[in-house]
PDB file of N, CA and C in Angstrom:
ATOM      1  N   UNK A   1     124.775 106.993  85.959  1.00  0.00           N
ATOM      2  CA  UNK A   1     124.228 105.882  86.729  1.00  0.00           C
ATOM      3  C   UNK A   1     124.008 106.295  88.179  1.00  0.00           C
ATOM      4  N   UNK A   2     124.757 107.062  88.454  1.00  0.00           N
ATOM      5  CA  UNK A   2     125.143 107.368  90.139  1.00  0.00           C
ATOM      6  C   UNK A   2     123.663 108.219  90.222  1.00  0.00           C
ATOM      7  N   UNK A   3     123.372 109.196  89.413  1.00  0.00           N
ATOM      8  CA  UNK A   3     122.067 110.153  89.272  1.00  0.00           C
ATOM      9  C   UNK A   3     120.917 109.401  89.427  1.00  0.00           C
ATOM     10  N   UNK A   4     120.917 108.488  88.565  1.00  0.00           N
ATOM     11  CA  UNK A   4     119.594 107.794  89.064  1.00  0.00           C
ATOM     12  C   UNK A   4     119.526 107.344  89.965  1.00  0.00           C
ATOM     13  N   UNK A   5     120.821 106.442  90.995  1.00  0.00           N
ATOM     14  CA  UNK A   5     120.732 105.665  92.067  1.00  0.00           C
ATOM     15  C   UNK A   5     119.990 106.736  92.973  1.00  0.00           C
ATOM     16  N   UNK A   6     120.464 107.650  93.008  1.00  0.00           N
ATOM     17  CA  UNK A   6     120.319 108.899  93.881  1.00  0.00           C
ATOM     18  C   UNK A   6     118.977 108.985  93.491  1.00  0.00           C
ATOM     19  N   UNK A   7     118.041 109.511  92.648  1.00  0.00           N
ATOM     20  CA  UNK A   7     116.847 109.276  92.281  1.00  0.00           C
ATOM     21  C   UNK A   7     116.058 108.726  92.849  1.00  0.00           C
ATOM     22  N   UNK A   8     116.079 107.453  92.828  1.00  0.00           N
ATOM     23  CA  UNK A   8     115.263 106.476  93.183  1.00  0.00           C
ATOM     24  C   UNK A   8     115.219 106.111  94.476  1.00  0.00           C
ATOM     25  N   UNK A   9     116.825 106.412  95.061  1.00  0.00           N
ATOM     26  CA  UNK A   9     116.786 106.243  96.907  1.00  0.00           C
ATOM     27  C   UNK A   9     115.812 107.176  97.076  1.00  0.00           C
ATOM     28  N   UNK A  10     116.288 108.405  97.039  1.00  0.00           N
ATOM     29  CA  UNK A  10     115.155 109.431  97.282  1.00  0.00           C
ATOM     30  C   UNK A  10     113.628 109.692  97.248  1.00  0.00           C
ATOM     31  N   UNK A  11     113.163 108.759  96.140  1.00  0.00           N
ATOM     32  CA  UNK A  11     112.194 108.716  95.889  1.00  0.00           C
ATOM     33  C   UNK A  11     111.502 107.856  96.514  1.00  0.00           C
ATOM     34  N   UNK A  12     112.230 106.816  97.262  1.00  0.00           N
ATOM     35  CA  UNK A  12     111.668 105.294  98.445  1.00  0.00           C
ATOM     36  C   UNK A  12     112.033 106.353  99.283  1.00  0.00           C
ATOM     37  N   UNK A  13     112.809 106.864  99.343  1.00  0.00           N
ATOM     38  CA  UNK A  13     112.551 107.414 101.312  1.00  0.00           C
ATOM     39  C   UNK A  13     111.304 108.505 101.242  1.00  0.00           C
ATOM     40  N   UNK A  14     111.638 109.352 100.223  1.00  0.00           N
ATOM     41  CA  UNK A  14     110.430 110.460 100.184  1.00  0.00           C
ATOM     42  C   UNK A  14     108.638 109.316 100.301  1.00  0.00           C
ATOM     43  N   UNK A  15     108.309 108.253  99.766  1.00  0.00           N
ATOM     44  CA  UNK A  15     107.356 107.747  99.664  1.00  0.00           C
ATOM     45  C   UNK A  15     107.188 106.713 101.149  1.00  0.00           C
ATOM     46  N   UNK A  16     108.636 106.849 101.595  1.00  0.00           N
ATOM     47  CA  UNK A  16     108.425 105.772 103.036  1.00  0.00           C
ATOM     48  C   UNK A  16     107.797 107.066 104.095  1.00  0.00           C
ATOM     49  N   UNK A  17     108.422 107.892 104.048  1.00  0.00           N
ATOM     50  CA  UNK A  17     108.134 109.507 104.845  1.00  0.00           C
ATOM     51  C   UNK A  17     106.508 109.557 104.846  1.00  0.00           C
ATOM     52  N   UNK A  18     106.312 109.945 103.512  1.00  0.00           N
ATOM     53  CA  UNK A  18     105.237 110.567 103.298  1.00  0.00           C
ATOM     54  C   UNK A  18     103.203 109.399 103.667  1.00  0.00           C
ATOM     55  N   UNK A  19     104.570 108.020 103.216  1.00  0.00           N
ATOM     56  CA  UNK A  19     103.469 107.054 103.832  1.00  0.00           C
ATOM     57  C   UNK A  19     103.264 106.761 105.473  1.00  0.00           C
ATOM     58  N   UNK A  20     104.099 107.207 106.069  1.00  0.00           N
ATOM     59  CA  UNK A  20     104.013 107.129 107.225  1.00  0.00           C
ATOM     60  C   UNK A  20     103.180 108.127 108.118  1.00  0.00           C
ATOM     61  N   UNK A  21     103.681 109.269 107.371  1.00  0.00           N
ATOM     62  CA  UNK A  21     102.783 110.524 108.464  1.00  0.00           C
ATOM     63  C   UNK A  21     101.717 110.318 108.012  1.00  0.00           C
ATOM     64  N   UNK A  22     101.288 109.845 107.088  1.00  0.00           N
ATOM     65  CA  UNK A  22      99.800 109.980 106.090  1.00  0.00           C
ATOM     66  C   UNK A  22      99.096 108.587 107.590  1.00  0.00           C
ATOM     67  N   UNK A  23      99.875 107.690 107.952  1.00  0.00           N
ATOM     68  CA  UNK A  23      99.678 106.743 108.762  1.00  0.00           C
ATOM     69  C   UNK A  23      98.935 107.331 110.305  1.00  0.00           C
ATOM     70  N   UNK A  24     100.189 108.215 110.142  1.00  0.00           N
ATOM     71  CA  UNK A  24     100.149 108.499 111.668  1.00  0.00           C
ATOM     72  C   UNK A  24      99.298 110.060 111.801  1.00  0.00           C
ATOM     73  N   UNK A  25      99.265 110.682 110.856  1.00  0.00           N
ATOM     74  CA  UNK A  25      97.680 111.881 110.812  1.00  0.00           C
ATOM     75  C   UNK A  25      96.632 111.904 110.326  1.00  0.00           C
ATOM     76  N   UNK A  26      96.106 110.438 109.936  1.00  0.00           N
ATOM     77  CA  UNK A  26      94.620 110.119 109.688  1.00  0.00           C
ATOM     78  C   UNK A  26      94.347 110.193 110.383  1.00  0.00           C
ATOM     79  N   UNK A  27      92.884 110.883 111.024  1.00  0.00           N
ATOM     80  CA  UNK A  27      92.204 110.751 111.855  1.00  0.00           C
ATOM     81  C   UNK A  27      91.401 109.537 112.343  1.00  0.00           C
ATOM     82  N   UNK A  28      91.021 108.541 111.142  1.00  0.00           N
ATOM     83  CA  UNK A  28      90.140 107.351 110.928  1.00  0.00           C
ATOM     84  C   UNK A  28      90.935 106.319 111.318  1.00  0.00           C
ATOM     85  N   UNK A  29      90.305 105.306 111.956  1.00  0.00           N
ATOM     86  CA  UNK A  29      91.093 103.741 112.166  1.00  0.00           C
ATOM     87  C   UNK A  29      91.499 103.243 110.898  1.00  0.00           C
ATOM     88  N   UNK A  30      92.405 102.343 111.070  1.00  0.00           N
ATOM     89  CA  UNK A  30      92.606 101.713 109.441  1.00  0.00           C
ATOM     90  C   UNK A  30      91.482 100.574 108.763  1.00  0.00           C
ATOM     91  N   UNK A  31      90.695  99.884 109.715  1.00  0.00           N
ATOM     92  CA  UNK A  31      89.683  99.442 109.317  1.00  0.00           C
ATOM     93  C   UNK A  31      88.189 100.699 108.983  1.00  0.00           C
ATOM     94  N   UNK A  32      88.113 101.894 109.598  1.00  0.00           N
ATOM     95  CA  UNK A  32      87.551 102.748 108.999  1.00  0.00           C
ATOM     96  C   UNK A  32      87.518 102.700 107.577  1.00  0.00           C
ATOM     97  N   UNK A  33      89.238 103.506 107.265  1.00  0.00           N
ATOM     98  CA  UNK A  33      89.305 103.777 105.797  1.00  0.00           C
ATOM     99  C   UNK A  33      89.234 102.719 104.702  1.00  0.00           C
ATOM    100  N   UNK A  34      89.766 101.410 104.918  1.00  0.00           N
ATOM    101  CA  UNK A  34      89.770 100.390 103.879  1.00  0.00           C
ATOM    102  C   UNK A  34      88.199 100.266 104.017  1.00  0.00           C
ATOM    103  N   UNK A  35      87.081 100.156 105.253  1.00  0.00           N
ATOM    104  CA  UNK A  35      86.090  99.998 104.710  1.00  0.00           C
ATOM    105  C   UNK A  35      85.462 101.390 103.997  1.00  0.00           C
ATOM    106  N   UNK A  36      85.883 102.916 104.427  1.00  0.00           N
ATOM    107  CA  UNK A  36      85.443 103.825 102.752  1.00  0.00           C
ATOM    108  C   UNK A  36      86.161 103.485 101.671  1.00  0.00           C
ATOM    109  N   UNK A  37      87.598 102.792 101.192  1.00  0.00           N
ATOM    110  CA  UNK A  37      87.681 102.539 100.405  1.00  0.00           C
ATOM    111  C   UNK A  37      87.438 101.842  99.223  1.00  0.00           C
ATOM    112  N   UNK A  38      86.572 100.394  99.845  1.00  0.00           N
ATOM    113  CA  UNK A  38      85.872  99.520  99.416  1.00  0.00           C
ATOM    114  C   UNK A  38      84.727 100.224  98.937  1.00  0.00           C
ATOM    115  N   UNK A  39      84.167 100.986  99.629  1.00  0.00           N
ATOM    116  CA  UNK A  39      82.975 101.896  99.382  1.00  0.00           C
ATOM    117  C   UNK A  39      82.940 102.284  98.081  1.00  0.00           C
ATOM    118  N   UNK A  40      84.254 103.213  97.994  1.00  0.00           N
ATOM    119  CA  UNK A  40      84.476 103.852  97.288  1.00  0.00           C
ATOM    120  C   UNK A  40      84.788 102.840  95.596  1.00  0.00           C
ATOM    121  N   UNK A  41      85.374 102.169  95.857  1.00  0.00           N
ATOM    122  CA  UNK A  41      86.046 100.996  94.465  1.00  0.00           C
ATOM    123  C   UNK A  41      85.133 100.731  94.022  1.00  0.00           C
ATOM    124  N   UNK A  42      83.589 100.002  95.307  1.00  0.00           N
ATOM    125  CA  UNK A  42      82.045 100.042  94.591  1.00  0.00           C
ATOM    126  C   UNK A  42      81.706 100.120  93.603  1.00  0.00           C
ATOM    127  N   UNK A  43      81.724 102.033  94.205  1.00  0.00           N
ATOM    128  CA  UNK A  43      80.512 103.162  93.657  1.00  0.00           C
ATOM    129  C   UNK A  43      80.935 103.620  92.437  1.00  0.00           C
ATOM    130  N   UNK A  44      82.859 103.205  92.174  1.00  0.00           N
ATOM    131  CA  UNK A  44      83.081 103.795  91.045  1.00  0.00           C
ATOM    132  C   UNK A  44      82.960 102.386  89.997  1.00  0.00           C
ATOM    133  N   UNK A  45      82.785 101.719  90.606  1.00  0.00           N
ATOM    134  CA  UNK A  45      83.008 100.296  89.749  1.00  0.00           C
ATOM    135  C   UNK A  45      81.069 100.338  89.032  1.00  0.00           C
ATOM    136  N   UNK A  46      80.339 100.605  89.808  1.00  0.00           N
ATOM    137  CA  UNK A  46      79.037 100.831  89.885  1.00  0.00           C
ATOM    138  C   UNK A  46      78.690 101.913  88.406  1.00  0.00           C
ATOM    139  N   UNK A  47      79.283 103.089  88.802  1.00  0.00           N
ATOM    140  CA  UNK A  47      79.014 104.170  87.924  1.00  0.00           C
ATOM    141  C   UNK A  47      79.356 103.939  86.757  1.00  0.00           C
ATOM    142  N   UNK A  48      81.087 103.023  86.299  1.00  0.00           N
ATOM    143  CA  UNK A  48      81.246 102.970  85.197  1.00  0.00           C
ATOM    144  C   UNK A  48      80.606 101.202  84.464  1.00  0.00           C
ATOM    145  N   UNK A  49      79.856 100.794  85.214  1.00  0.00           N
ATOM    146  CA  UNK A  49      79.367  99.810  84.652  1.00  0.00           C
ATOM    147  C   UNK A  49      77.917 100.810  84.039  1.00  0.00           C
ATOM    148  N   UNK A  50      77.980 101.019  84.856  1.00  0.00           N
ATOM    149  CA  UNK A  50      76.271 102.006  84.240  1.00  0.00           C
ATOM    150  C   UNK A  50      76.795 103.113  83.352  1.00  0.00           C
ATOM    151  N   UNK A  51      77.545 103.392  83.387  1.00  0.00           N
ATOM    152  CA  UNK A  51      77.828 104.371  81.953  1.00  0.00           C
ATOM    153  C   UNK A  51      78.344 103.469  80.753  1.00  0.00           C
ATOM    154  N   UNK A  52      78.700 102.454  81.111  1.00  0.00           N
ATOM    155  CA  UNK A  52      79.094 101.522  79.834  1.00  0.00           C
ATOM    156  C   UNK A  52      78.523 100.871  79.316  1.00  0.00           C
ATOM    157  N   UNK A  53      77.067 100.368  79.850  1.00  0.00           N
ATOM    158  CA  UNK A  53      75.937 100.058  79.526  1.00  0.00           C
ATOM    159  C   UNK A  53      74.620 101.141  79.208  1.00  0.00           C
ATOM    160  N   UNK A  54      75.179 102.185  79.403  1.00  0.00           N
ATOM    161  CA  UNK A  54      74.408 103.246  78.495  1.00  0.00           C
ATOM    162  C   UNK A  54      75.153 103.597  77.398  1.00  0.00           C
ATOM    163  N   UNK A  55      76.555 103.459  77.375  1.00  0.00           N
ATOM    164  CA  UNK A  55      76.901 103.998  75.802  1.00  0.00           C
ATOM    165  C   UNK A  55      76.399 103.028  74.907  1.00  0.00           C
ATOM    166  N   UNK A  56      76.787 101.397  75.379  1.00  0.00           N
ATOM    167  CA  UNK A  56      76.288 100.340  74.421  1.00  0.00           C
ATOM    168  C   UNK A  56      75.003 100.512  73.673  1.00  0.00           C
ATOM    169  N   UNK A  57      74.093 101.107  74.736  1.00  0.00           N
ATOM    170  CA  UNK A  57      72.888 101.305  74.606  1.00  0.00           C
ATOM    171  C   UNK A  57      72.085 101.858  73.075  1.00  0.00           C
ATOM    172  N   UNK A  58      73.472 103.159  73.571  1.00  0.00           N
ATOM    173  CA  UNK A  58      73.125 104.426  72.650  1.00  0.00           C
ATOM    174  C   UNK A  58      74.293 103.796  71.680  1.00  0.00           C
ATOM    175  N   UNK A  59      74.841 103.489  71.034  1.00  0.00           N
ATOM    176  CA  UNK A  59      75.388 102.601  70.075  1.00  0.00           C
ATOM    177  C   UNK A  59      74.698 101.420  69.610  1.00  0.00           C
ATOM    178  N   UNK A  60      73.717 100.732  70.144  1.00  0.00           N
ATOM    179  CA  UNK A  60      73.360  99.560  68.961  1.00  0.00           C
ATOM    180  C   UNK A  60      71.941 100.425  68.779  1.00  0.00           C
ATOM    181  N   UNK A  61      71.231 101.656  69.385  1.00  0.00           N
ATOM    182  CA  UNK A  61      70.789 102.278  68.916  1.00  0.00           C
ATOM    183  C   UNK A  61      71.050 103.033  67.296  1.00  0.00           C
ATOM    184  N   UNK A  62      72.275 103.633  67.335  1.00  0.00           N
ATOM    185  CA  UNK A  62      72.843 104.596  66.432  1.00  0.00           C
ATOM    186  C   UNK A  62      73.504 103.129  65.056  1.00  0.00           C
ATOM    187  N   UNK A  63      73.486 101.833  65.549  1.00  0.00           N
ATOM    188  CA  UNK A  63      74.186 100.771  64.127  1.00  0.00           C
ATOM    189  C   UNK A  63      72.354 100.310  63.596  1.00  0.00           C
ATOM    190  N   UNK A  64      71.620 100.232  64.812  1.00  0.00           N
ATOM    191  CA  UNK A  64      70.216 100.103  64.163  1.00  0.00           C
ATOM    192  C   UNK A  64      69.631 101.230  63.147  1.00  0.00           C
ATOM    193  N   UNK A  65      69.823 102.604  63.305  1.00  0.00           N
ATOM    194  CA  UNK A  65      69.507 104.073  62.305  1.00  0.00           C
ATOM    195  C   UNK A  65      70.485 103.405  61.330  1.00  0.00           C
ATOM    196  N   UNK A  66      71.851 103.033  61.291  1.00  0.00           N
ATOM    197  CA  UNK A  66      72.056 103.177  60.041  1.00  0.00           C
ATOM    198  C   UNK A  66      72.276 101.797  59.046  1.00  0.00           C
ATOM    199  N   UNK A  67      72.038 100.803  59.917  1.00  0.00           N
ATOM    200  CA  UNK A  67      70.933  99.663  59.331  1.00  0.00           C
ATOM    201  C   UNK A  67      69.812 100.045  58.355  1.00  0.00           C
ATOM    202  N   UNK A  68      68.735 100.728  59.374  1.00  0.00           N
ATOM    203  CA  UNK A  68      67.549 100.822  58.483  1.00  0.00           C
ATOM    204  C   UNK A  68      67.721 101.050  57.153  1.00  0.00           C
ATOM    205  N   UNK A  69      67.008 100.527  56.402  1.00  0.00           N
ATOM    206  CA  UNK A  69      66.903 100.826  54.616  1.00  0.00           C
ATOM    207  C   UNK A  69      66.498 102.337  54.737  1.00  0.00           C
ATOM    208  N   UNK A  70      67.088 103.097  53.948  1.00  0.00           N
ATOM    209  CA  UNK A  70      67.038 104.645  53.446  1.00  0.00           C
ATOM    210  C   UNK A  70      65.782 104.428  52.966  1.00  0.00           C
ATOM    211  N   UNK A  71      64.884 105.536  53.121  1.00  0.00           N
ATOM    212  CA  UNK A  71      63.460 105.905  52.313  1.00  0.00           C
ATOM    213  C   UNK A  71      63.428 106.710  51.283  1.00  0.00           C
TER     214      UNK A  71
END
């Protein structure tokens, strides 16, 4: 039990540390980065709507081929 306590302190201080300098050696304002981040949530939100609407695509394509009546 004692191992994990130890664990997990460690692991909040290591993540309080590491969030902090990450704070304090960005170069960018913090309204900078949340607005590339938004950017970013977008473009990926963007890409996988458009790839998920091309697989659909190419799937009621591929249930229509094997629909068709055999010749």
């Amino acid at each position: 039990m004692r191992r994990i306590v130890n664990f997990l302190s460690g692991a909040l201080l290591g993540g309080l540390i590491a969030s902090a300098l990450v704070l304090l050696l960005t170069p960018s304002s913090g309204s900078s980065i949340r607005k590339q981040i938004a950017e970013l949530a977008n473009k990926t939100y963007e890409e996988v709507r458009q790839a998920g609407e091309q697989r659909r695509d190419e799937l009621q394509l591929e249930l229509q081929e094997l629909r068709a009546p055999k010749e």
